[in-house]
Protein backbone atom coordinates (compact mmCIF):
# COMPACT_ATOMS: atom_id res chain seq x y z
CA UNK A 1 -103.41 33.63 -112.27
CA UNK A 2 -106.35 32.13 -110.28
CA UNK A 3 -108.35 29.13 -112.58
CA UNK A 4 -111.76 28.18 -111.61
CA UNK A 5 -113.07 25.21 -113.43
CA UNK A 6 -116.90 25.27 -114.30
CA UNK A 7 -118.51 21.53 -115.61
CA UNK A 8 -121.68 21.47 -117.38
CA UNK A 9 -123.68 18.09 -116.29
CA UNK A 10 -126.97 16.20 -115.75
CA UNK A 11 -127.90 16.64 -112.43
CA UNK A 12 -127.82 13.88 -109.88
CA UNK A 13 -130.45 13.06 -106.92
CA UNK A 14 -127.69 14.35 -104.84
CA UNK A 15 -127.84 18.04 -106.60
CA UNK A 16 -131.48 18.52 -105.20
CA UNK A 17 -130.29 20.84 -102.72
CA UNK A 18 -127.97 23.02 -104.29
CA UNK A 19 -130.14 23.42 -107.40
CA UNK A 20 -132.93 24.52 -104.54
CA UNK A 21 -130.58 26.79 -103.25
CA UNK A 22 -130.00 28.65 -106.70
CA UNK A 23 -133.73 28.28 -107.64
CA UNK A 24 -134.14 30.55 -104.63
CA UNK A 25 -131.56 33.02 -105.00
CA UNK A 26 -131.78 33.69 -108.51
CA UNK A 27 -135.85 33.69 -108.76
CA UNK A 28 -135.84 36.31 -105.41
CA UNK A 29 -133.10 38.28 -107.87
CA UNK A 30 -134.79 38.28 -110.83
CA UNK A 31 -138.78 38.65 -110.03
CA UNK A 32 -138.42 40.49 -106.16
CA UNK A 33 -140.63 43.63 -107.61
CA UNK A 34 -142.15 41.74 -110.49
CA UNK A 35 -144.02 39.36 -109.24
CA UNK A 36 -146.32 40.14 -106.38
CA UNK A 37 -144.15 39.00 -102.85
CA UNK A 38 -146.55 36.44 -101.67
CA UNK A 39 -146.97 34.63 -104.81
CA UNK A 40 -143.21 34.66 -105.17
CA UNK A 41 -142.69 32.92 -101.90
CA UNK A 42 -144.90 30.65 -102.36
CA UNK A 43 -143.81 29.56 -105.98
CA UNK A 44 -140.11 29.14 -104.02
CA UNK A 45 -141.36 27.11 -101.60
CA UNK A 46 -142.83 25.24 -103.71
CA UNK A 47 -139.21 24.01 -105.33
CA UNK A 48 -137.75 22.85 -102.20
CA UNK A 49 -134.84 20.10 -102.42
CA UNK A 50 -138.26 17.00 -102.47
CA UNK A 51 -139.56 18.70 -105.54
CA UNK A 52 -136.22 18.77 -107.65
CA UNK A 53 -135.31 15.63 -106.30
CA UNK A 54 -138.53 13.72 -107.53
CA UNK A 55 -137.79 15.86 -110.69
CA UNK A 56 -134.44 14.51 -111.30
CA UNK A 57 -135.24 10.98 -110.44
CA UNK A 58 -138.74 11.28 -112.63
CA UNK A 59 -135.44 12.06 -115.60
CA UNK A 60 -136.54 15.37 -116.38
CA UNK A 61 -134.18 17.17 -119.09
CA UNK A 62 -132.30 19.08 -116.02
CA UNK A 63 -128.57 19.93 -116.39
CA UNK A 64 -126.77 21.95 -113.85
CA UNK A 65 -123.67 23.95 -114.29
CA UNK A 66 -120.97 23.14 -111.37
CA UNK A 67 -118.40 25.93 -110.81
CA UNK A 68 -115.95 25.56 -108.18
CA UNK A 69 -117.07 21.99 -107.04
CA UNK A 70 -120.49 23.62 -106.44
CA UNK A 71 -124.20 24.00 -108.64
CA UNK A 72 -123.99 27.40 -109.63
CA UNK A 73 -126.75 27.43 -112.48
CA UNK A 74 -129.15 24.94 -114.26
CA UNK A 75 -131.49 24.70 -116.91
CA UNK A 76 -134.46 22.62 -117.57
CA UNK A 77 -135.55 21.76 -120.83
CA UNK A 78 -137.61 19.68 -123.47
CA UNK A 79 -140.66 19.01 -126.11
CA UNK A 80 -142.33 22.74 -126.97
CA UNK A 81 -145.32 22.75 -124.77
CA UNK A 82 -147.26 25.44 -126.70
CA UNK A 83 -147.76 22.79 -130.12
CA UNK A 84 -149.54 25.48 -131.81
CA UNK A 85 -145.62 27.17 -132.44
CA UNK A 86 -143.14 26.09 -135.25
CA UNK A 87 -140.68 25.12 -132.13
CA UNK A 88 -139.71 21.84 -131.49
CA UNK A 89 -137.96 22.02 -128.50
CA UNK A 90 -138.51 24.37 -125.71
CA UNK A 91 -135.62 25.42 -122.52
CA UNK A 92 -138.35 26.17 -119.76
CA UNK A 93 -135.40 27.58 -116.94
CA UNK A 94 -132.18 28.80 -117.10
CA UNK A 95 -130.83 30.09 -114.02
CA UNK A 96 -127.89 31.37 -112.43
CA UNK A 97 -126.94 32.31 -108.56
CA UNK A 98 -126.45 36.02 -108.71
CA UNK A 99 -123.09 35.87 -108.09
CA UNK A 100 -122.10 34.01 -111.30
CA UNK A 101 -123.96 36.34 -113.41
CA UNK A 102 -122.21 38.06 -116.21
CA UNK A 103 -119.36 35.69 -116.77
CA UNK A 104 -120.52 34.18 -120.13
CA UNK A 105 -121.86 30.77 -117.51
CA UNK A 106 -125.36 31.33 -119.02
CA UNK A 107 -124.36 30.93 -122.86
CA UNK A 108 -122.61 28.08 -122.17
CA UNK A 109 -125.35 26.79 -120.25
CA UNK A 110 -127.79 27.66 -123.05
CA UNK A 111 -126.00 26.10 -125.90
CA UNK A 112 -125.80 22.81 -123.43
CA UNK A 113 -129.39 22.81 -123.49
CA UNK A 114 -129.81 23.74 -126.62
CA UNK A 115 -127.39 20.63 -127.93
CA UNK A 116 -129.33 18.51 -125.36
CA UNK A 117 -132.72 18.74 -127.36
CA UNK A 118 -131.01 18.78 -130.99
CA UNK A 119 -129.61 15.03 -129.45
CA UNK A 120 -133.01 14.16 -129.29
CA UNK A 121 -134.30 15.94 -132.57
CA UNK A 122 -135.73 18.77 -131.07
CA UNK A 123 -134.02 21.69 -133.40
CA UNK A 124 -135.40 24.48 -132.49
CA UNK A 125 -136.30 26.11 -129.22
CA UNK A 126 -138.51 28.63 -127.97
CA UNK A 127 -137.79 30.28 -124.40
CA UNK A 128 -140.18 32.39 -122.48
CA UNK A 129 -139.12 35.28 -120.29
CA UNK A 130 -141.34 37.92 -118.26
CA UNK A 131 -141.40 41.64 -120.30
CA UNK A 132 -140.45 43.14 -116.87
CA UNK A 133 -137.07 40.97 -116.12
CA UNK A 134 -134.79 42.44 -119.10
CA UNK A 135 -131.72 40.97 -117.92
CA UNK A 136 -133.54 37.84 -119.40
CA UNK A 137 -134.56 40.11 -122.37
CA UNK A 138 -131.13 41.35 -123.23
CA UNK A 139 -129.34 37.88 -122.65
CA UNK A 140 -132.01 36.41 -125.12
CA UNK A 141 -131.78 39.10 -127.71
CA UNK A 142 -127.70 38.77 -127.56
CA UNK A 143 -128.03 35.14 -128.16
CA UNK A 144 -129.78 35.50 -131.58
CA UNK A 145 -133.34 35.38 -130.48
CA UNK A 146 -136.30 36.67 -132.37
CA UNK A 147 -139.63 37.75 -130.53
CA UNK A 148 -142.18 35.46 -131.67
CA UNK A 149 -145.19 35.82 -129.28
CA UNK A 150 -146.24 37.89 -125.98
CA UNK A 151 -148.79 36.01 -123.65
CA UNK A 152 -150.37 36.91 -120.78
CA UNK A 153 -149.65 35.05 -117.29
CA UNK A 154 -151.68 35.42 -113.97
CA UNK A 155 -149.57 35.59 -111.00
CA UNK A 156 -151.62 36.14 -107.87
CA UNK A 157 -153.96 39.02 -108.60
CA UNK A 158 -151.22 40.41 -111.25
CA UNK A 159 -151.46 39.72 -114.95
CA UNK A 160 -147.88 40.00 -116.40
CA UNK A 161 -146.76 39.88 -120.06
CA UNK A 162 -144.56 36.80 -120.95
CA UNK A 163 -142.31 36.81 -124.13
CA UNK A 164 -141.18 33.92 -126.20
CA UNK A 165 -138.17 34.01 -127.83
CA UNK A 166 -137.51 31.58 -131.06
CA UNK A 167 -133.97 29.89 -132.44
CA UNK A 168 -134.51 28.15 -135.75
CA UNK A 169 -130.97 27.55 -136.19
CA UNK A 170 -129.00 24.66 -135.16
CA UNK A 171 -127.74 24.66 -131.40
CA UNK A 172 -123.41 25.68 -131.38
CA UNK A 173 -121.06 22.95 -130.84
């Protein structure tokens, strides 16, 4: 039998790369199609290894999943920024590389988060996902979410429907 460790951390200046590298991968995975190709590339270029570097060193809530001694996933979180929802807290990415997809990574990675803001009395969460990506759909819905708003979101010339999805309860240990 073949074990593979996985370790759920903050991320370091010295992830800025590999967290880059998974930004890209899993945002051409999940929105090649959905959002229009030139505004795609240009919102990944955008997150190159300088802008999650400044990120991480600026001590934004940012905790990366390492899986075989390399950043497979990470999430971004903190304070709700829509104040007009009952949501404290609010996980604004959650991404995995394609390849680690479908291995339970991203529920672990969620409920990291999710403990994350409870430690800093954020209890509940919203998370926002595009209508058109329902692998993001489906892995919200199977973690208890509730649909609590749709919102429209200009990308390029495209208007696409976002949906938020709402925990109230407490994040699992």
């Amino acid at each position: 039998m073949v074990k593979t460790a996985f370790s759920i951390r903050h991320a370091r200046p010295g992830d800025a790369e590999e967290i880059a590298r998974v930004h890209d991968a899993s945002w051409r995975d999940a929105y090649r199609g959905v959002i229009p190709g030139v505004e795609l590339e240009r919102m990944i270029a955008r997150r190159g290894p300088a802008w999650w570097h400044s990120a991480i060193v600026r001590g934004t809530g940012l905790l990366v999943l390492d899986f075989d001694k390399a950043v497979a996933g990470y999430s971004t979180y903190g304070r709700n920024r829509v104040p007009s929802m009952p949501y404290s807290g609010e996980i604004f990415e959650l991404y995995l590389s394609p390849q680690h997809q479908g291995l339970g990574l991203g529920r672990k990675l969620f409920n990291s988060a999710r403990r994350e803001l409870a430690e800093h009395g954020y209890l509940s969460t919203i998370v926002w996902a595009l209508a058109e990506n329902e692998k993001a759909l489906s892995f919200y819905r199977s973690l208890g979410g509730q649909t609590v708003r749709r919102a429209e979101e200009r990308f390029g010339s495209d208007m696409l429907t976002r949906v938020a999805f709402g925990f109230v309860s407490a994040p699992v240990r």
